[in-house]
Protein backbone atom coordinates (compact mmCIF):
# COMPACT_ATOMS: atom_id res chain seq x y z
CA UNK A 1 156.99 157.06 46.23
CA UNK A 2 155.96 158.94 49.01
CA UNK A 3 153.66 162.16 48.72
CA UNK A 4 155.21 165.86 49.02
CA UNK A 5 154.93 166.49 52.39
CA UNK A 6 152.86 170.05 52.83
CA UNK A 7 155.27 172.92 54.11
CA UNK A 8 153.20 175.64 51.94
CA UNK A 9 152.17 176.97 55.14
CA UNK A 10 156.08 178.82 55.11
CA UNK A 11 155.71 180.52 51.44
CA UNK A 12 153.35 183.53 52.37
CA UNK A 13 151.99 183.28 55.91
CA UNK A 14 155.03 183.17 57.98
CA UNK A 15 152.99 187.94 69.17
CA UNK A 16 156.01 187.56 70.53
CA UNK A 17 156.07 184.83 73.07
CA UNK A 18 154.75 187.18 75.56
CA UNK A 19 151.50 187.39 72.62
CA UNK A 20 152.08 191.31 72.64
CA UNK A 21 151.09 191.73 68.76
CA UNK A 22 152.28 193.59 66.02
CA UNK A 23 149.93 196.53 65.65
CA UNK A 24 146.68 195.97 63.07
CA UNK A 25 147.34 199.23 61.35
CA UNK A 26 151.33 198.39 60.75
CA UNK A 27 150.64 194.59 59.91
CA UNK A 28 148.03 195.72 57.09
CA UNK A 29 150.39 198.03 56.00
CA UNK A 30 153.29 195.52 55.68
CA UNK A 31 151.85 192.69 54.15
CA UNK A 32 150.13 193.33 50.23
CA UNK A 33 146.99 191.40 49.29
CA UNK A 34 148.17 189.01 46.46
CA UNK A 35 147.91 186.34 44.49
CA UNK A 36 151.36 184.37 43.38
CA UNK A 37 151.80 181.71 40.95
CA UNK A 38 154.69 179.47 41.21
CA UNK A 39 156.21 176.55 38.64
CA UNK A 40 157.62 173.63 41.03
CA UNK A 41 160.47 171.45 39.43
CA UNK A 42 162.67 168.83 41.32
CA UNK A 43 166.14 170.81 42.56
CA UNK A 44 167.75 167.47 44.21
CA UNK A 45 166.81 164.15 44.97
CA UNK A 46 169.38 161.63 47.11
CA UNK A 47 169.43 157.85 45.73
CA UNK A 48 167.07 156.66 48.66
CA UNK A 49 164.12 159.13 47.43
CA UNK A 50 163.05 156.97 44.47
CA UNK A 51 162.16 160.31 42.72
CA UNK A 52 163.82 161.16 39.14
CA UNK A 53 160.93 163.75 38.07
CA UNK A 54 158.98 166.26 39.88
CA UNK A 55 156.78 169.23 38.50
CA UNK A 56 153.75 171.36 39.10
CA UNK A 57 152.24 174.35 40.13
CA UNK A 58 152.07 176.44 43.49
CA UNK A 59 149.46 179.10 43.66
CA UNK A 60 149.46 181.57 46.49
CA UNK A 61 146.40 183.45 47.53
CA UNK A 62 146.89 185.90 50.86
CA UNK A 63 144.06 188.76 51.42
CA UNK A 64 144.19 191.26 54.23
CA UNK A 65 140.49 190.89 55.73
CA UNK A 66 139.35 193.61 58.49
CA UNK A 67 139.53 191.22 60.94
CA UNK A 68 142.51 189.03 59.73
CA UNK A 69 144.00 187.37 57.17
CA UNK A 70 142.99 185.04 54.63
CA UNK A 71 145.72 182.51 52.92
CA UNK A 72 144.55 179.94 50.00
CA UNK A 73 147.31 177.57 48.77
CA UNK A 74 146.86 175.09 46.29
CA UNK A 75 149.88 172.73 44.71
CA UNK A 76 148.83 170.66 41.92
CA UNK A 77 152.37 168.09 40.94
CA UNK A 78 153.13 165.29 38.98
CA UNK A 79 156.09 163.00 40.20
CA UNK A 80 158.01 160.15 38.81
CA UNK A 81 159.84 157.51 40.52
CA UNK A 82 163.15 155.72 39.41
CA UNK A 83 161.27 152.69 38.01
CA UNK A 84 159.12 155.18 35.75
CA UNK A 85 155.90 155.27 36.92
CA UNK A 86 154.03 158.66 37.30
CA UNK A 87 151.76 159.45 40.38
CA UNK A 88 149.58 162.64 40.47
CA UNK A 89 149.29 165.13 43.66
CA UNK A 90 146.99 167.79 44.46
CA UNK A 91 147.27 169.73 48.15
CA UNK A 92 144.91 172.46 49.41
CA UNK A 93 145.41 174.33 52.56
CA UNK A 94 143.26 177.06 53.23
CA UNK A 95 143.48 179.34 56.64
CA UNK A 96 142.36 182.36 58.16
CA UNK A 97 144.10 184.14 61.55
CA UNK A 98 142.73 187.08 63.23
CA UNK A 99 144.57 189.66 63.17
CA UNK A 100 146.13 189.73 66.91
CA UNK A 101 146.70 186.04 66.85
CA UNK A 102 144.23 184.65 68.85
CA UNK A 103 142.58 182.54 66.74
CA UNK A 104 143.67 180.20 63.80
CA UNK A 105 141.10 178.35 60.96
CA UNK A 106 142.32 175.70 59.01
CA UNK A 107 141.67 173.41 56.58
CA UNK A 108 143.78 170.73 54.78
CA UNK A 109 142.89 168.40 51.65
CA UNK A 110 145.67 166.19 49.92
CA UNK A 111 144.82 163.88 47.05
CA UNK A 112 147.32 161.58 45.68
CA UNK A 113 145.80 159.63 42.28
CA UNK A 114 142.58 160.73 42.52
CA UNK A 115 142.21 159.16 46.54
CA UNK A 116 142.32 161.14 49.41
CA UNK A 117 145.01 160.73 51.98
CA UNK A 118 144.67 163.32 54.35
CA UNK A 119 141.95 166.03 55.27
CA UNK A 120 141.58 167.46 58.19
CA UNK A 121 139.97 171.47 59.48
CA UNK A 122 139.65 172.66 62.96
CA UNK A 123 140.55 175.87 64.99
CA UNK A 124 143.47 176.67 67.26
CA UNK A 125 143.26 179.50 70.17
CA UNK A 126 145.82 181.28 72.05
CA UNK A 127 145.95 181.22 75.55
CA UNK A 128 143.11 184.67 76.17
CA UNK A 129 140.63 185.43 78.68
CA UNK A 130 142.17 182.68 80.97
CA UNK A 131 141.02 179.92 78.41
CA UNK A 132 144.10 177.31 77.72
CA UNK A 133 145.60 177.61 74.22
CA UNK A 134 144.33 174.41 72.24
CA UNK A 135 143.83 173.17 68.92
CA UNK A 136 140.24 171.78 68.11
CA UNK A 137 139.19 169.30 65.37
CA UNK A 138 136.26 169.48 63.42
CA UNK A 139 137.11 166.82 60.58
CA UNK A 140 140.42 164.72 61.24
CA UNK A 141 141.53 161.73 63.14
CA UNK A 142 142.05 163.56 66.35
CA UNK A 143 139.57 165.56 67.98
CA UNK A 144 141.68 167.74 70.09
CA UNK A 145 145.29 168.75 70.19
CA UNK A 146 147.41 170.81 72.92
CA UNK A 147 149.23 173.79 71.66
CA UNK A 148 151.92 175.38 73.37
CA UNK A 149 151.58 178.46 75.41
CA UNK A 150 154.05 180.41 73.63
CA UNK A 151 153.17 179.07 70.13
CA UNK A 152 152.28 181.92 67.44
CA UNK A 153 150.75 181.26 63.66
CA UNK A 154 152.55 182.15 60.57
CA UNK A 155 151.50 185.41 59.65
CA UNK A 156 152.30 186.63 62.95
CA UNK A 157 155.57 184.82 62.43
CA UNK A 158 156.01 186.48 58.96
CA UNK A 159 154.96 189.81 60.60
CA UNK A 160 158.02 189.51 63.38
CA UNK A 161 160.31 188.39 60.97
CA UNK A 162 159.65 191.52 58.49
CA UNK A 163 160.41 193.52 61.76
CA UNK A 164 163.35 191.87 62.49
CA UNK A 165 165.22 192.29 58.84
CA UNK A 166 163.86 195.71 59.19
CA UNK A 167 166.09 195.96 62.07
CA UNK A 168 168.65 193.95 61.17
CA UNK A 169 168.61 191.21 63.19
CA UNK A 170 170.05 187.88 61.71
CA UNK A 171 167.72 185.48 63.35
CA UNK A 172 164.67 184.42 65.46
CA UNK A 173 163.25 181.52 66.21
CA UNK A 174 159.17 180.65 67.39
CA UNK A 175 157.24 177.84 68.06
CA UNK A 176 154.99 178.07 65.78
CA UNK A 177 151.57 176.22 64.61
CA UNK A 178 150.08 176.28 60.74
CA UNK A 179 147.74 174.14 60.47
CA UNK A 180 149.81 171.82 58.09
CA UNK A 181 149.95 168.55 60.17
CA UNK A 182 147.25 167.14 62.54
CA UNK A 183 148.35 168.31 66.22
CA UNK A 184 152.03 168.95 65.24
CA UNK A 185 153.54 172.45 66.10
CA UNK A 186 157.41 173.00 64.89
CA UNK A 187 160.31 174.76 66.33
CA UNK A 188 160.61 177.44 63.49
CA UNK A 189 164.28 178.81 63.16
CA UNK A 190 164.63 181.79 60.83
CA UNK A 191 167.44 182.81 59.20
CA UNK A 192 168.02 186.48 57.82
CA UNK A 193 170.42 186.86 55.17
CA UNK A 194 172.04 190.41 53.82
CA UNK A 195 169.43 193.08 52.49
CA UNK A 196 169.00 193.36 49.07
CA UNK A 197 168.74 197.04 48.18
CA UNK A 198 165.31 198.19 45.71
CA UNK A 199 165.33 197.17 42.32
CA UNK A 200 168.08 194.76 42.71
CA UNK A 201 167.19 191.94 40.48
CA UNK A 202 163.77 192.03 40.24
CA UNK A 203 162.08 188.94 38.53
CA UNK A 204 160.63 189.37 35.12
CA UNK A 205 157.01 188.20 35.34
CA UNK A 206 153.91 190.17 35.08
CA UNK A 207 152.77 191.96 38.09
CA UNK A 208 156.27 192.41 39.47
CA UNK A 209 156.33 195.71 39.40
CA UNK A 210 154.87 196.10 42.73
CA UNK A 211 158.55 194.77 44.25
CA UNK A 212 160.43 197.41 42.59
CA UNK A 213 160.77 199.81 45.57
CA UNK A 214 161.09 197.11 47.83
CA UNK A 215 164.05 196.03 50.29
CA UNK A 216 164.62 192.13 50.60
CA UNK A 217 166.08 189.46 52.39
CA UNK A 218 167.17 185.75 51.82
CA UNK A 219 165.94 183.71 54.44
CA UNK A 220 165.56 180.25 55.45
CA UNK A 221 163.06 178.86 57.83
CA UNK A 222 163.86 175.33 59.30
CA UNK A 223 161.12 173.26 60.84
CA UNK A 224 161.72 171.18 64.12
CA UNK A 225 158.65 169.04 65.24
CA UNK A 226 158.39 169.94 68.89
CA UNK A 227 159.26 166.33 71.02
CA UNK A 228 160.97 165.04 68.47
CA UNK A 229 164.41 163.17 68.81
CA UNK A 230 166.21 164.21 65.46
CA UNK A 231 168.72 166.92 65.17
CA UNK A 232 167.80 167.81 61.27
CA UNK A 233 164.63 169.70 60.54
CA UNK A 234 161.55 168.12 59.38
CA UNK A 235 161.94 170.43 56.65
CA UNK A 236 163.18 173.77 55.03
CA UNK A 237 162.15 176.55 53.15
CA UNK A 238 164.49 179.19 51.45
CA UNK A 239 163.24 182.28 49.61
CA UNK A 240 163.31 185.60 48.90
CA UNK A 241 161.25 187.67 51.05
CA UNK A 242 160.26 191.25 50.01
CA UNK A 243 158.95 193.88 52.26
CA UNK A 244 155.09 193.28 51.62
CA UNK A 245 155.13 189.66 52.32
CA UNK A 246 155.96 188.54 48.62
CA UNK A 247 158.02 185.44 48.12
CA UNK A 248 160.28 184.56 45.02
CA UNK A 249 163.08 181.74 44.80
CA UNK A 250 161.68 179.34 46.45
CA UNK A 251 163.54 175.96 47.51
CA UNK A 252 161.50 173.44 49.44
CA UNK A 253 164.17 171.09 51.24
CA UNK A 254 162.87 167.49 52.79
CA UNK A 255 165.75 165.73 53.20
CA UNK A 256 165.94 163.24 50.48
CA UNK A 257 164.88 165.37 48.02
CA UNK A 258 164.32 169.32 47.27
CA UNK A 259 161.81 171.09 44.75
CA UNK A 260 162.44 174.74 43.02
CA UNK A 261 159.49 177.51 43.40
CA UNK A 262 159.72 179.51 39.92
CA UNK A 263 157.41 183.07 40.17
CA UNK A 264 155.20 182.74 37.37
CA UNK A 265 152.97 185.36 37.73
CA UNK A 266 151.98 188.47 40.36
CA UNK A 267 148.82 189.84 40.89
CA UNK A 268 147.61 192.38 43.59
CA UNK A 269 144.19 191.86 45.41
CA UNK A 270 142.74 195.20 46.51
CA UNK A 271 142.00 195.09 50.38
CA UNK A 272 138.60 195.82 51.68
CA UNK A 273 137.28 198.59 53.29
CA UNK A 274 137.34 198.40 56.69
């Protein structure tokens, strides 16, 4: 039984390939400070995944700082494979990117029964001031990583894809790098589905409230690692994406098997004064 691959990274924090940024004042206007809790449960699972069960919890933690923004994920599961046996998971991925995208802090932590199997932190710069764009390694197996000129990080990602529902474009596609593998940036490919109008179907947890005078979108992200030879995504994500950066209906798709993303629970973190 393998462990759940991290694509958390896609929930929450999803310039332009030119870097000409989103302006601070509209992206700390678009996206709410907030703290989401999800239940995970296994969607699908094909007959070469060796998983029957799969549950847990997702909890979400973005915060609009002066200078950037702050995400805190944390997804603690339990999985069973077809002979039975139960193995315990627990995956924290922490970041902060300033807020015109020229810098990226990271730090990933996955336990699987208790033992650690991968932890890793560094940094990751945009190409600025003439310096190359690179990804640094303070704790890993690698010490240094190169990052592609035109590669963005996923709140600027979620920012440009907010603006283009908004204006309703169907798709866009980045290269785009979130700290969720060591050195690996993906080919992201959005897709933008039909808006949903305010108040339409609004989920029935506490704290929801704050979506009811929002416009949203289902969209999918697929994730291409950049080199790679295989025409299917490394992964997918499908959700619900509201206005201010919330997320509901979440499907997390790896192939051989899929997981569900429940909303549990919404609460709103005031921003700081700035």
């Amino acid at each position: 039984m393998r462990p759940l691959k991290t694509a958390l990274a896609t929930l929450v924090a999803l310039t332009l390939a030119t870097h000409v940024a989103v302006p601070a004042a509209l992206a700390r206007d678009a996206l709410l400070g907030h703290r989401a809790s999800y239940a995970i449960s296994l969607k699908s699972a094909g007959w070469g995944a060796g998983i029957t069960g799969f549950n847990g919890k997702l909890v979400v933690e973005f915060s609009n700082a002066c200078d950037g923004y702050t995400l805190n994920q944390r997804l603690v599961s339990q999985m069973t494979n077809d002979e039975g046996q139960v193995a315990m998971g627990d995956l924290w991925l922490t970041s902060w990117e300033s807020v015109r995208g020229e810098t990226f802090r990271f730090t990933l932590s996955q336990d699987f029964n208790g033992a650690s199997i991968d932890k890793f932190s560094g940094t990751a710069f945009t190409a600025t001031d003439g310096a190359r764009p690179r990804i640094e390694y303070s704790e890993g197996k690698i010490a240094s990583a190169a990052l592609p000129a035109d590669a963005i990080f996923p709140t600027a990602y979620l920012i440009e894809v907010l603006e283009a529902a908004k204006a309703g474009q169907t798709t866009l596609a980045r290269k785009v790098f979130d700290g969720s593998g060591e050195g690996e940036t993906y080919q992201a490919f959005a897709v933008i589905g039909r808006m949903k109008a305010p108040g339409t179907e609004l989920p029935q947890v506490e704290g929801a409230s704050v979506l009811s005078g929002l416009a949203s979108w289902p969209v999918t992200f697929s994730y291409y690692k950049l080199g790679g030879v295989e025409d299917v995504p490394d992964y997918e994500a499908s959700f619900r994406l509201f206005a201010n950066g919330v997320s509901t209906d979440l499907v997390l798709d790896f192939g051989d098997y899929a997981v569900n993303g429940t909303l549990e629970q919404l609460d709103t973190l005031s921003d700081p004064p700035c």
